[in-house]
PDB file of N, CA and C in Angstrom:
ATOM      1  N   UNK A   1    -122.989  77.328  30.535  1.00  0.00           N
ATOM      2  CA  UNK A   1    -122.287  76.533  31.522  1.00  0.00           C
ATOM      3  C   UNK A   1    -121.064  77.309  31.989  1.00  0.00           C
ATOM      4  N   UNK A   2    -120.737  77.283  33.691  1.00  0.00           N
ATOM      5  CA  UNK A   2    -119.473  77.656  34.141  1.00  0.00           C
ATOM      6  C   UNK A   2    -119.100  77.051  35.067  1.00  0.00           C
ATOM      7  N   UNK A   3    -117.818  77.700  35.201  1.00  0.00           N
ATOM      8  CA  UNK A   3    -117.401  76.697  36.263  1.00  0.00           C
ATOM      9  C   UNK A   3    -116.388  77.754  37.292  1.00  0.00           C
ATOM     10  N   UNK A   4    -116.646  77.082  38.373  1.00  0.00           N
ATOM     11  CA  UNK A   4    -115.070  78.254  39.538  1.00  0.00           C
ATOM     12  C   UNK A   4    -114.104  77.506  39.688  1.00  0.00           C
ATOM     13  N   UNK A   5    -112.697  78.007  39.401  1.00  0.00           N
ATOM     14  CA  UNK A   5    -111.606  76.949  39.422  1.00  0.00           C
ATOM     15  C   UNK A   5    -110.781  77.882  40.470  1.00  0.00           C
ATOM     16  N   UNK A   6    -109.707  76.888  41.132  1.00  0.00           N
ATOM     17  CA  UNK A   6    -108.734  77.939  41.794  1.00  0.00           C
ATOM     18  C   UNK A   6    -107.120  76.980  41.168  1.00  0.00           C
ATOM     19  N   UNK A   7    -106.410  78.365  40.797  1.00  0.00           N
ATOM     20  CA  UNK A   7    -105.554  77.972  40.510  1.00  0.00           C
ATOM     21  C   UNK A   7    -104.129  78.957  40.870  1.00  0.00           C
ATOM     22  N   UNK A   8    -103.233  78.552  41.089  1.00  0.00           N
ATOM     23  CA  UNK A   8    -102.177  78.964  41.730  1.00  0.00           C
ATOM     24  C   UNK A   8    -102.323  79.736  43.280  1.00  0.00           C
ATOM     25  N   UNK A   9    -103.565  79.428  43.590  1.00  0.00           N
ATOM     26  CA  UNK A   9    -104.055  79.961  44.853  1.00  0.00           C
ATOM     27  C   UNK A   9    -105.240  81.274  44.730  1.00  0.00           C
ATOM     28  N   UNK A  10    -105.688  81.225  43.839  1.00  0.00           N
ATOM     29  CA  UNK A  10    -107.017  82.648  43.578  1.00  0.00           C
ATOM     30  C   UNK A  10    -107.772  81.469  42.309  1.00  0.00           C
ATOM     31  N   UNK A  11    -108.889  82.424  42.850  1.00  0.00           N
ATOM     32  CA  UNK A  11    -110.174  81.754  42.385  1.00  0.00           C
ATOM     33  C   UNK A  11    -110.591  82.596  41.017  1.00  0.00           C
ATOM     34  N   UNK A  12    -110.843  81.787  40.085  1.00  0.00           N
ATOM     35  CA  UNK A  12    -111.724  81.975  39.014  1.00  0.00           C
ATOM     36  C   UNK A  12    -112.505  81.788  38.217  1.00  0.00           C
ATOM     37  N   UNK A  13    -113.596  82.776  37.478  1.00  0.00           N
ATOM     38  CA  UNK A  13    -114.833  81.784  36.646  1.00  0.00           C
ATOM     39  C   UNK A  13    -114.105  81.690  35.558  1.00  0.00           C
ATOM     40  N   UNK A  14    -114.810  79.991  34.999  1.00  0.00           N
ATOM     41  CA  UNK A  14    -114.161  79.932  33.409  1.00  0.00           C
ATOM     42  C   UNK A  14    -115.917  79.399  32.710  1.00  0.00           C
ATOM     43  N   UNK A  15    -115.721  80.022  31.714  1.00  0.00           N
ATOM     44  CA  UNK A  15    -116.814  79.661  30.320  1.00  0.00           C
ATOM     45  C   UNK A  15    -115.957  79.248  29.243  1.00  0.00           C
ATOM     46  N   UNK A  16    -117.032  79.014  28.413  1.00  0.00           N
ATOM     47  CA  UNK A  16    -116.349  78.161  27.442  1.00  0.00           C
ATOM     48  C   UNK A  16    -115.752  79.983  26.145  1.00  0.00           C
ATOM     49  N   UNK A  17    -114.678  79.514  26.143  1.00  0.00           N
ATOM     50  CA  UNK A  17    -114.049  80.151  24.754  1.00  0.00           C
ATOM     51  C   UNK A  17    -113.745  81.570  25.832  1.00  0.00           C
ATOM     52  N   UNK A  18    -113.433  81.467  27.215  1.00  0.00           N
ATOM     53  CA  UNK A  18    -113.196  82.837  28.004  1.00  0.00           C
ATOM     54  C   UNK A  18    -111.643  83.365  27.636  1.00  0.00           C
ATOM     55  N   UNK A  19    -111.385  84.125  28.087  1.00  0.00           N
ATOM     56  CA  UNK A  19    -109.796  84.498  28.296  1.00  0.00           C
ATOM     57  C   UNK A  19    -109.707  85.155  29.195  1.00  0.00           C
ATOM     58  N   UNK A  20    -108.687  84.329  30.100  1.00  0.00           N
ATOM     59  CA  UNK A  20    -108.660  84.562  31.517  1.00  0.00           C
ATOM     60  C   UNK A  20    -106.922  84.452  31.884  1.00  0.00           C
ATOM     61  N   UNK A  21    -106.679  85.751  32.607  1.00  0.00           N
ATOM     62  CA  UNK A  21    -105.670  86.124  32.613  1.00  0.00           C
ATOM     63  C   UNK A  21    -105.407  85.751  34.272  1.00  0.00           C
ATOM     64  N   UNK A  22    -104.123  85.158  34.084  1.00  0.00           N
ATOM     65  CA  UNK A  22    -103.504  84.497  35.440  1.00  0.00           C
ATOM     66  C   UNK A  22    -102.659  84.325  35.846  1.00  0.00           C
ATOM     67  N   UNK A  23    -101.451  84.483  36.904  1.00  0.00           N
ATOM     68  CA  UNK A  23    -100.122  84.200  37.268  1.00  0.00           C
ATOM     69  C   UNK A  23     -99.600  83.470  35.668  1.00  0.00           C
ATOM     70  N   UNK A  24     -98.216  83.669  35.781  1.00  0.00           N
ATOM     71  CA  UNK A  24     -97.177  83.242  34.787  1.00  0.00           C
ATOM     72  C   UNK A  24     -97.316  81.670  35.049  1.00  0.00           C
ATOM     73  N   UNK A  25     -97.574  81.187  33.715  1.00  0.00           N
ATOM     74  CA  UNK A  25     -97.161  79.682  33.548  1.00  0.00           C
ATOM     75  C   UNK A  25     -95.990  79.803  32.580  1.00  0.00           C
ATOM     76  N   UNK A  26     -95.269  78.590  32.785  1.00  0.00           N
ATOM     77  CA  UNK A  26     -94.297  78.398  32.293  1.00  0.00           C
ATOM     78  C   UNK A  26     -93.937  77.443  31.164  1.00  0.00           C
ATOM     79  N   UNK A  27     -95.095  77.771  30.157  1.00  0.00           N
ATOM     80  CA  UNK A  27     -95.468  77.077  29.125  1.00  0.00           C
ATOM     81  C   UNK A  27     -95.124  77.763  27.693  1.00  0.00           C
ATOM     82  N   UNK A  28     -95.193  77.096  27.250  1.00  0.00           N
ATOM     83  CA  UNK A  28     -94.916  77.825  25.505  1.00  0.00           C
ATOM     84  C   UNK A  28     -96.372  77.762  24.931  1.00  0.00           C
ATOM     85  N   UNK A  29     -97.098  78.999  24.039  1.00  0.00           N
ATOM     86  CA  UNK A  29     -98.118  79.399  23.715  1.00  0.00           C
ATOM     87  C   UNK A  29     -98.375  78.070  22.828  1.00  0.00           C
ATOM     88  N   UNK A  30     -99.690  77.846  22.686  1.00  0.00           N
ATOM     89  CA  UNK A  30    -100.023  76.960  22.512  1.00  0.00           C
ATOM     90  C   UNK A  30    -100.316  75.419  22.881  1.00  0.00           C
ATOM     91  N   UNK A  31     -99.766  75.464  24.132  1.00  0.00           N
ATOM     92  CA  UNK A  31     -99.512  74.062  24.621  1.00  0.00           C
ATOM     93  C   UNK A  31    -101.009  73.933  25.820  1.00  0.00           C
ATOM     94  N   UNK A  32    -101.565  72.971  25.731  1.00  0.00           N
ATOM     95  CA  UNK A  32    -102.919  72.866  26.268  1.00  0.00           C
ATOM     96  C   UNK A  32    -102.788  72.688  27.936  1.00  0.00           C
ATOM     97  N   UNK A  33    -103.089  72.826  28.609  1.00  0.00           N
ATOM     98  CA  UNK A  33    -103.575  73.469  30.389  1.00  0.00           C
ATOM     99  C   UNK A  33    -104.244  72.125  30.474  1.00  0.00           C
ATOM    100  N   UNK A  34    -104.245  71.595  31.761  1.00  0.00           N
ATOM    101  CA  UNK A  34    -106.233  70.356  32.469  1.00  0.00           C
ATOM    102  C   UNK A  34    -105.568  70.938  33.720  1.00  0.00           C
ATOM    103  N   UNK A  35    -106.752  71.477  34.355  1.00  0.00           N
ATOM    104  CA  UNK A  35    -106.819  71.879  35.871  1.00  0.00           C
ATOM    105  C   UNK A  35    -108.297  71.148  36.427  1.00  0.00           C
ATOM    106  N   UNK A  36    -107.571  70.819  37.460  1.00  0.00           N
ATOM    107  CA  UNK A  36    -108.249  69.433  38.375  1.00  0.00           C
ATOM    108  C   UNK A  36    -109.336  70.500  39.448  1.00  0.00           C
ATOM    109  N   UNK A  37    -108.462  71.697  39.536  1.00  0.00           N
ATOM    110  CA  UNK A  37    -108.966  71.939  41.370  1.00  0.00           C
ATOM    111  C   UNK A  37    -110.214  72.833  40.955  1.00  0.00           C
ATOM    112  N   UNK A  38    -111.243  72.323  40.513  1.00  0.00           N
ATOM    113  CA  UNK A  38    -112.742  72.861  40.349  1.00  0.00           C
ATOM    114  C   UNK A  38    -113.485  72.661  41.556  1.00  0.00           C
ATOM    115  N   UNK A  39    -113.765  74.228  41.767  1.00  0.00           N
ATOM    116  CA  UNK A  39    -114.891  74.242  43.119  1.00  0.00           C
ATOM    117  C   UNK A  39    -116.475  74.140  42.692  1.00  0.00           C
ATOM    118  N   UNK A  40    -116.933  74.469  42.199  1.00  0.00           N
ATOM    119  CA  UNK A  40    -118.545  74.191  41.103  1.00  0.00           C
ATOM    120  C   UNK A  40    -118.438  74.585  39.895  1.00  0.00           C
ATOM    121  N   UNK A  41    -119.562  73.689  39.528  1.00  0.00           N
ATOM    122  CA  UNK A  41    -119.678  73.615  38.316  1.00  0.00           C
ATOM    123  C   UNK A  41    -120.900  73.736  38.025  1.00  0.00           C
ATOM    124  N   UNK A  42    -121.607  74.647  37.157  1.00  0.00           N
ATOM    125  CA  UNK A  42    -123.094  75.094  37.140  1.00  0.00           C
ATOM    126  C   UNK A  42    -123.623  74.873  35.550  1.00  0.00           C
ATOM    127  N   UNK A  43    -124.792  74.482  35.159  1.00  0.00           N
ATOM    128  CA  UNK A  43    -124.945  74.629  33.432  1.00  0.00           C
ATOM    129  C   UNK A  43    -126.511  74.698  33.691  1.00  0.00           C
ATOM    130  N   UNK A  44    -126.787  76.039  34.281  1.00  0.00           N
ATOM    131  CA  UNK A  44    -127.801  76.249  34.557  1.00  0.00           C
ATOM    132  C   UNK A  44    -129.121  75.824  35.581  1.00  0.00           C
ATOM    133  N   UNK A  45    -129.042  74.545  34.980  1.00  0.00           N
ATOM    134  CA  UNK A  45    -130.632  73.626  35.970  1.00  0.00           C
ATOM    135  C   UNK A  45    -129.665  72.948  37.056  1.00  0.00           C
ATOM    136  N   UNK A  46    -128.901  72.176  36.930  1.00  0.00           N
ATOM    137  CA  UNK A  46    -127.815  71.557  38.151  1.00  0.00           C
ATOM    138  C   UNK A  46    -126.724  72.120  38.724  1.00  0.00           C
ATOM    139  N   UNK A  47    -126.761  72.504  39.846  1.00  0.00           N
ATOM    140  CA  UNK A  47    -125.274  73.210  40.284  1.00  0.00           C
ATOM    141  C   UNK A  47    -124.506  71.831  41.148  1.00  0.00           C
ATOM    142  N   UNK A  48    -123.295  71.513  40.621  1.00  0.00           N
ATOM    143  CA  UNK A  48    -122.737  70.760  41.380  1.00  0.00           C
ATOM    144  C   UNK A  48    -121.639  71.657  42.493  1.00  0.00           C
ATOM    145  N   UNK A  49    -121.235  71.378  43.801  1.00  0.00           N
ATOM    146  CA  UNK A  49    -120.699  72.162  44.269  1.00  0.00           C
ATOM    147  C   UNK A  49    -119.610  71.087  45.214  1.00  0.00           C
ATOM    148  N   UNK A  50    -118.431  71.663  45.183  1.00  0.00           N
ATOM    149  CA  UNK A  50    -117.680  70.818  45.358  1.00  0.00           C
ATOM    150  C   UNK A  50    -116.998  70.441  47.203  1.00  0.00           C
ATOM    151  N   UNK A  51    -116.417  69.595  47.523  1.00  0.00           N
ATOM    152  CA  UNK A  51    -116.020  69.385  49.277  1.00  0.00           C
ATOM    153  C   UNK A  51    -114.630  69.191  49.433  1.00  0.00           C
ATOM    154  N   UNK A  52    -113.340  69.728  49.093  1.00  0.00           N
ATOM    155  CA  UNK A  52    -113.533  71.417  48.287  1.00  0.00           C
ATOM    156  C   UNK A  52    -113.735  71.344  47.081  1.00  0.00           C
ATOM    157  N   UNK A  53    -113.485  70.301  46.158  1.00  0.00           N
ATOM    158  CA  UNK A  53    -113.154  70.510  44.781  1.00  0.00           C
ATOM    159  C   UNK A  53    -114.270  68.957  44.075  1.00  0.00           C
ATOM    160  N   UNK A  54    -114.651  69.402  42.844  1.00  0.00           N
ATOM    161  CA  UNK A  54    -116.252  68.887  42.145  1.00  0.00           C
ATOM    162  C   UNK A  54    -115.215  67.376  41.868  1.00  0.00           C
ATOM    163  N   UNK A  55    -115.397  65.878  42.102  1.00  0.00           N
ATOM    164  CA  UNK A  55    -115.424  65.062  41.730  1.00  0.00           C
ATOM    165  C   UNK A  55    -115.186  64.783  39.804  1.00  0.00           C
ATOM    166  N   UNK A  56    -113.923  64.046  39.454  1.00  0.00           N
ATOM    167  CA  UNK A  56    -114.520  64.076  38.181  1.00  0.00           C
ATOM    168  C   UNK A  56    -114.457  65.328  37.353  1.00  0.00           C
ATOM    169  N   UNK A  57    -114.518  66.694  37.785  1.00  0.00           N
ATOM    170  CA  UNK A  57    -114.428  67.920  37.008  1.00  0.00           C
ATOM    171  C   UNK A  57    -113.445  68.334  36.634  1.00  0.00           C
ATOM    172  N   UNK A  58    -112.837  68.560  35.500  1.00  0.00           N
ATOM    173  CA  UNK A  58    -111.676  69.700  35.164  1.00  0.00           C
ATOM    174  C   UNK A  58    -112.190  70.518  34.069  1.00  0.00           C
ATOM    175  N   UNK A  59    -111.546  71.206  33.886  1.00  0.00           N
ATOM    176  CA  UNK A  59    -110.927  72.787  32.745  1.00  0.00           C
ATOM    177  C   UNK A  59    -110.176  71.868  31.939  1.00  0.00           C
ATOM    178  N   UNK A  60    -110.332  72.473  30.575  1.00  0.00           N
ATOM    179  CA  UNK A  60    -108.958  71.984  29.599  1.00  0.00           C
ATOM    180  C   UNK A  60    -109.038  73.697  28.744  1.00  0.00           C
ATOM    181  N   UNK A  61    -107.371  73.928  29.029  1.00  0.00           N
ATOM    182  CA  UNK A  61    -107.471  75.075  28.583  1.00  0.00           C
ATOM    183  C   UNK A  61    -106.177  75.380  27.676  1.00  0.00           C
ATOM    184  N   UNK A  62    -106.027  76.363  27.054  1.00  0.00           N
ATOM    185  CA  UNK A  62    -104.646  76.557  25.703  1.00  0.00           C
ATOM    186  C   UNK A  62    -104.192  78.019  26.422  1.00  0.00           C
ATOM    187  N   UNK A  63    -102.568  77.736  26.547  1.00  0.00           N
ATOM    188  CA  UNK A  63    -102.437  78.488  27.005  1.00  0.00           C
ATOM    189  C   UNK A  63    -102.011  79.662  25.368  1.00  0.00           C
ATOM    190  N   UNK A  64    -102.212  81.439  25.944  1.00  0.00           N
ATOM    191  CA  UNK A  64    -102.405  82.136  24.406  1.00  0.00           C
ATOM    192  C   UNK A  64    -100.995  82.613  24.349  1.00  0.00           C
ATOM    193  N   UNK A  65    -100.975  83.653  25.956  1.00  0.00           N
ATOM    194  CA  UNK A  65     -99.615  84.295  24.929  1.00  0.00           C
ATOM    195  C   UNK A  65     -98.866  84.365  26.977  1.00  0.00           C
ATOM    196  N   UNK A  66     -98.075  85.133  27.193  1.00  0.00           N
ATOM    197  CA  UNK A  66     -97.740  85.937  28.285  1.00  0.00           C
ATOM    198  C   UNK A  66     -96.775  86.649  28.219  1.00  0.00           C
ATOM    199  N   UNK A  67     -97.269  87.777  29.278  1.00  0.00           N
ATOM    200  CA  UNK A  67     -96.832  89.275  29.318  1.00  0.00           C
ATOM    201  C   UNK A  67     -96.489  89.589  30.601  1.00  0.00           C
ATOM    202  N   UNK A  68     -96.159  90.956  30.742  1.00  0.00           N
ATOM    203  CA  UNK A  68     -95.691  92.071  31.912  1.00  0.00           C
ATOM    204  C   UNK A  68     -96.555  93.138  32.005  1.00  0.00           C
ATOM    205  N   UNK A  69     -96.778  93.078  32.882  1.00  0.00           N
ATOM    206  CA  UNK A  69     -98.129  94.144  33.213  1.00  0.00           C
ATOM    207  C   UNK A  69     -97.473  95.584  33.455  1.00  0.00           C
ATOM    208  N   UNK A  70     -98.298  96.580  33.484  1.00  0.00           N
ATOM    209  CA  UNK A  70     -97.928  97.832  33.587  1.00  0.00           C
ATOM    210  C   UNK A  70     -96.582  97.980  35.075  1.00  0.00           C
ATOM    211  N   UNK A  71     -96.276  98.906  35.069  1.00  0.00           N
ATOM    212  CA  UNK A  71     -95.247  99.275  36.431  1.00  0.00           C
ATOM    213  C   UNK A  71     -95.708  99.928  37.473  1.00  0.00           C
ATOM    214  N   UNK A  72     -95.599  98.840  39.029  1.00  0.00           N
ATOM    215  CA  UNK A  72     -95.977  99.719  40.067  1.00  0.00           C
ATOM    216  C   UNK A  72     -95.132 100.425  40.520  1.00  0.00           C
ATOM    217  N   UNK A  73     -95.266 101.736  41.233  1.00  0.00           N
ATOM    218  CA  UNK A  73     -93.984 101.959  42.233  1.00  0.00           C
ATOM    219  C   UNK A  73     -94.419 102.415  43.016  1.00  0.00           C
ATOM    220  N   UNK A  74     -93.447 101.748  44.065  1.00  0.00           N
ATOM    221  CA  UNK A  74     -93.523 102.018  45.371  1.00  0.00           C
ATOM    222  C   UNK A  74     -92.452 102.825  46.075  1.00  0.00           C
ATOM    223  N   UNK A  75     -92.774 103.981  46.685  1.00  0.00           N
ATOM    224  CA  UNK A  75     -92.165 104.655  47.225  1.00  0.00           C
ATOM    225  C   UNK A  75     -92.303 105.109  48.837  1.00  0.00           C
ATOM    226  N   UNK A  76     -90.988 104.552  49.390  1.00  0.00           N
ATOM    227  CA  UNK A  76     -90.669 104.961  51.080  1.00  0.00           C
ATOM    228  C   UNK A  76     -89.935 105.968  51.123  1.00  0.00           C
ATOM    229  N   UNK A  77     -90.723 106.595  52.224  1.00  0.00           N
ATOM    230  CA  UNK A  77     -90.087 107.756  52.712  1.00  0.00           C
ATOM    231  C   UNK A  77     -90.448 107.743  54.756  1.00  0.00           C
ATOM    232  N   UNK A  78     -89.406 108.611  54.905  1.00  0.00           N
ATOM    233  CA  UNK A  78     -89.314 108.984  56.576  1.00  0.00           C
ATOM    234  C   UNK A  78     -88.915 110.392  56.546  1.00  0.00           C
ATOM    235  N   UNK A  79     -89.705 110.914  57.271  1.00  0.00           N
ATOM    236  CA  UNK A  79     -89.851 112.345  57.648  1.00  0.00           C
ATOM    237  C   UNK A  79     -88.608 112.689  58.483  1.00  0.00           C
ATOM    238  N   UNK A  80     -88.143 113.454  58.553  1.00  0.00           N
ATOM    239  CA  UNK A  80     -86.844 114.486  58.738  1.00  0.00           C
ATOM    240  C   UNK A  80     -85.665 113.087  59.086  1.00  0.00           C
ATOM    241  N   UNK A  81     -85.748 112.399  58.190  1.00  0.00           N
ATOM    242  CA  UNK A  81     -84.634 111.667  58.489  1.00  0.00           C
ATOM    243  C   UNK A  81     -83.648 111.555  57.107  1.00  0.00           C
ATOM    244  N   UNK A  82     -83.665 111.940  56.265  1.00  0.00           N
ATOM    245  CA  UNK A  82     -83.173 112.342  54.139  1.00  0.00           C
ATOM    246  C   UNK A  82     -83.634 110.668  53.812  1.00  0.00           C
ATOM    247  N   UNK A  83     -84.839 110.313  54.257  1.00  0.00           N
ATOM    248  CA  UNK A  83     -84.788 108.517  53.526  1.00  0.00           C
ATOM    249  C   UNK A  83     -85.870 108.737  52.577  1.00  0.00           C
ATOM    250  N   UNK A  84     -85.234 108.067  51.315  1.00  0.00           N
ATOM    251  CA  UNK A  84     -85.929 108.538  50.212  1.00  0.00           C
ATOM    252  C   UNK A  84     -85.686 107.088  49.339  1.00  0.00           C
ATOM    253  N   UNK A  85     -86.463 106.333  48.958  1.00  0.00           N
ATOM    254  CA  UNK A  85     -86.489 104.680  48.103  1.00  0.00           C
ATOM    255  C   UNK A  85     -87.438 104.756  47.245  1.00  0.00           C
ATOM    256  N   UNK A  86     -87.659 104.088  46.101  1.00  0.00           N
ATOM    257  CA  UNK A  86     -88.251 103.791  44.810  1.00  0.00           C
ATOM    258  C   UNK A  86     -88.272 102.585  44.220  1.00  0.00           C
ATOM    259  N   UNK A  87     -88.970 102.015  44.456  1.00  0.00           N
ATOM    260  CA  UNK A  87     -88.535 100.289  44.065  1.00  0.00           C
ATOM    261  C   UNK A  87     -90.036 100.227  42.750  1.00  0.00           C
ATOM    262  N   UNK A  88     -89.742 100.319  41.940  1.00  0.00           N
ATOM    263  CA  UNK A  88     -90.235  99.435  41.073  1.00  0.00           C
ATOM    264  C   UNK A  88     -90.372  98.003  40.590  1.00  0.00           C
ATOM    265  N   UNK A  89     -91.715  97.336  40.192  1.00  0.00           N
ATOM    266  CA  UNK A  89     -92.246  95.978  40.077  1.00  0.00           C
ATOM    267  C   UNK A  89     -93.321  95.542  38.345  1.00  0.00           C
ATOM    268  N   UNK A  90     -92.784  94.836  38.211  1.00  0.00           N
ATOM    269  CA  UNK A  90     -93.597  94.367  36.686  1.00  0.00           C
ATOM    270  C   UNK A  90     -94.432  93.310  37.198  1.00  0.00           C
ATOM    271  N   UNK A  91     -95.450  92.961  37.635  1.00  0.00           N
ATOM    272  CA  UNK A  91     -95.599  91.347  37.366  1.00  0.00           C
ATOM    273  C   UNK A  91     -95.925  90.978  35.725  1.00  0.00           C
ATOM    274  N   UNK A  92     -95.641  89.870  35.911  1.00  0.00           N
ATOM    275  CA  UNK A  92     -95.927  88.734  34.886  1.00  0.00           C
ATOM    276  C   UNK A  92     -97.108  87.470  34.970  1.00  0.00           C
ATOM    277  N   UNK A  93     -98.248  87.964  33.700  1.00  0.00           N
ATOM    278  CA  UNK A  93     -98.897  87.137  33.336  1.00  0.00           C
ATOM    279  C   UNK A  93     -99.399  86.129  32.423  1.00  0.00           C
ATOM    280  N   UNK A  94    -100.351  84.971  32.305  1.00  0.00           N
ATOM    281  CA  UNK A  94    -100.387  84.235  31.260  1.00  0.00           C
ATOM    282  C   UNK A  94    -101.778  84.528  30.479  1.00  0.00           C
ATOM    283  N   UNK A  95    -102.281  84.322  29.675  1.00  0.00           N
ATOM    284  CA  UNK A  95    -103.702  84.665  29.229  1.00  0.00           C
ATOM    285  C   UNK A  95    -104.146  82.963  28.704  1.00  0.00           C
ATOM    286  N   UNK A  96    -104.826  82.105  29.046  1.00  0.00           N
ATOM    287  CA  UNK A  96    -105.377  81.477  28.902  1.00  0.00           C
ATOM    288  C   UNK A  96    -107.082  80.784  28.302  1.00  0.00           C
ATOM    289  N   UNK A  97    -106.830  80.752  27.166  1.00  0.00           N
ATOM    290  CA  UNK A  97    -108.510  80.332  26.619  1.00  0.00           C
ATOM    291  C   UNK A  97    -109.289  79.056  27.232  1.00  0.00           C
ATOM    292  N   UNK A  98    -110.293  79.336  27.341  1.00  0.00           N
ATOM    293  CA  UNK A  98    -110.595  78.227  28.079  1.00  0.00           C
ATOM    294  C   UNK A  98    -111.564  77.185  26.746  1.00  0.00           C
ATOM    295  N   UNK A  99    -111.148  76.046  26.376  1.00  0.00           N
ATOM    296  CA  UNK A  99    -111.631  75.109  25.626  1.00  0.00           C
ATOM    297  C   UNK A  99    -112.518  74.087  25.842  1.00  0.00           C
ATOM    298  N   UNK A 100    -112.536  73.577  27.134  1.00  0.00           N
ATOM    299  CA  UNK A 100    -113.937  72.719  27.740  1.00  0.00           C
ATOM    300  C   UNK A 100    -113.920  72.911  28.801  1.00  0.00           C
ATOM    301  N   UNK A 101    -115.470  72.554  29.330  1.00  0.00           N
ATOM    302  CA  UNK A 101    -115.439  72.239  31.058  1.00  0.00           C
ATOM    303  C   UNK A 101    -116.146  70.955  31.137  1.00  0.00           C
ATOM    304  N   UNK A 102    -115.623  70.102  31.783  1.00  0.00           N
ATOM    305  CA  UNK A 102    -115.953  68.640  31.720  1.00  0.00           C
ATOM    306  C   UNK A 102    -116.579  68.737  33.021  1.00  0.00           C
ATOM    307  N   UNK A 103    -117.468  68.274  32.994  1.00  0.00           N
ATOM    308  CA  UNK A 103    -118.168  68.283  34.756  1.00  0.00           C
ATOM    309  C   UNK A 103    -119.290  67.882  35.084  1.00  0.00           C
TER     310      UNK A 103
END
């Protein structure tokens, strides 16, 4: 069984016992997740599919730990003008287990 959820605005599959890594929540590890906005929900023989989102369906999920992802950098430059910038960026994510899909 799976299911497609969208959450904080991007879409994702969840199975049961997944770990699925996602924008920063602002939760303390351990504290349990229910996300409503399920687009289908499949368990093989029935696909329910949702107008936008499946009736009745949620995720219940634990949130595990969260982190800072590697460092991008971005660097501007302009040709014969001395402009020279470096901006570095961390994002921050949550890792989430997924514990049921009700649907």
């Amino acid at each position: 069984m799976y299911a497609l959820f969208e959450f904080k605005g991007k879409q994702y599959k969840a199975e049961k016992d997944a770990l699925i890594q996602v924008d920063k929540i602002d939760s303390e590890d351990g504290t349990e997740v229910s996300i409503d906005s399920v687009l289908l929900v499949s368990d093989g023989d029935n696909v329910k599919v949702g107008t936008p989102y499946v009736n009745g369906a949620k995720i219940e999920a634990v949130v595990e730990n969260s982190f800072r992802d590697k460092k991008v950098l971005v660097y501007k430059y302009k040709s014969k003008k001395d402009y020279h910038r470096l901006i570095g960026h961390r994002q921050e994510y949550t890792n989430i287990r997924i514990k049921n899909i009700i649907g």
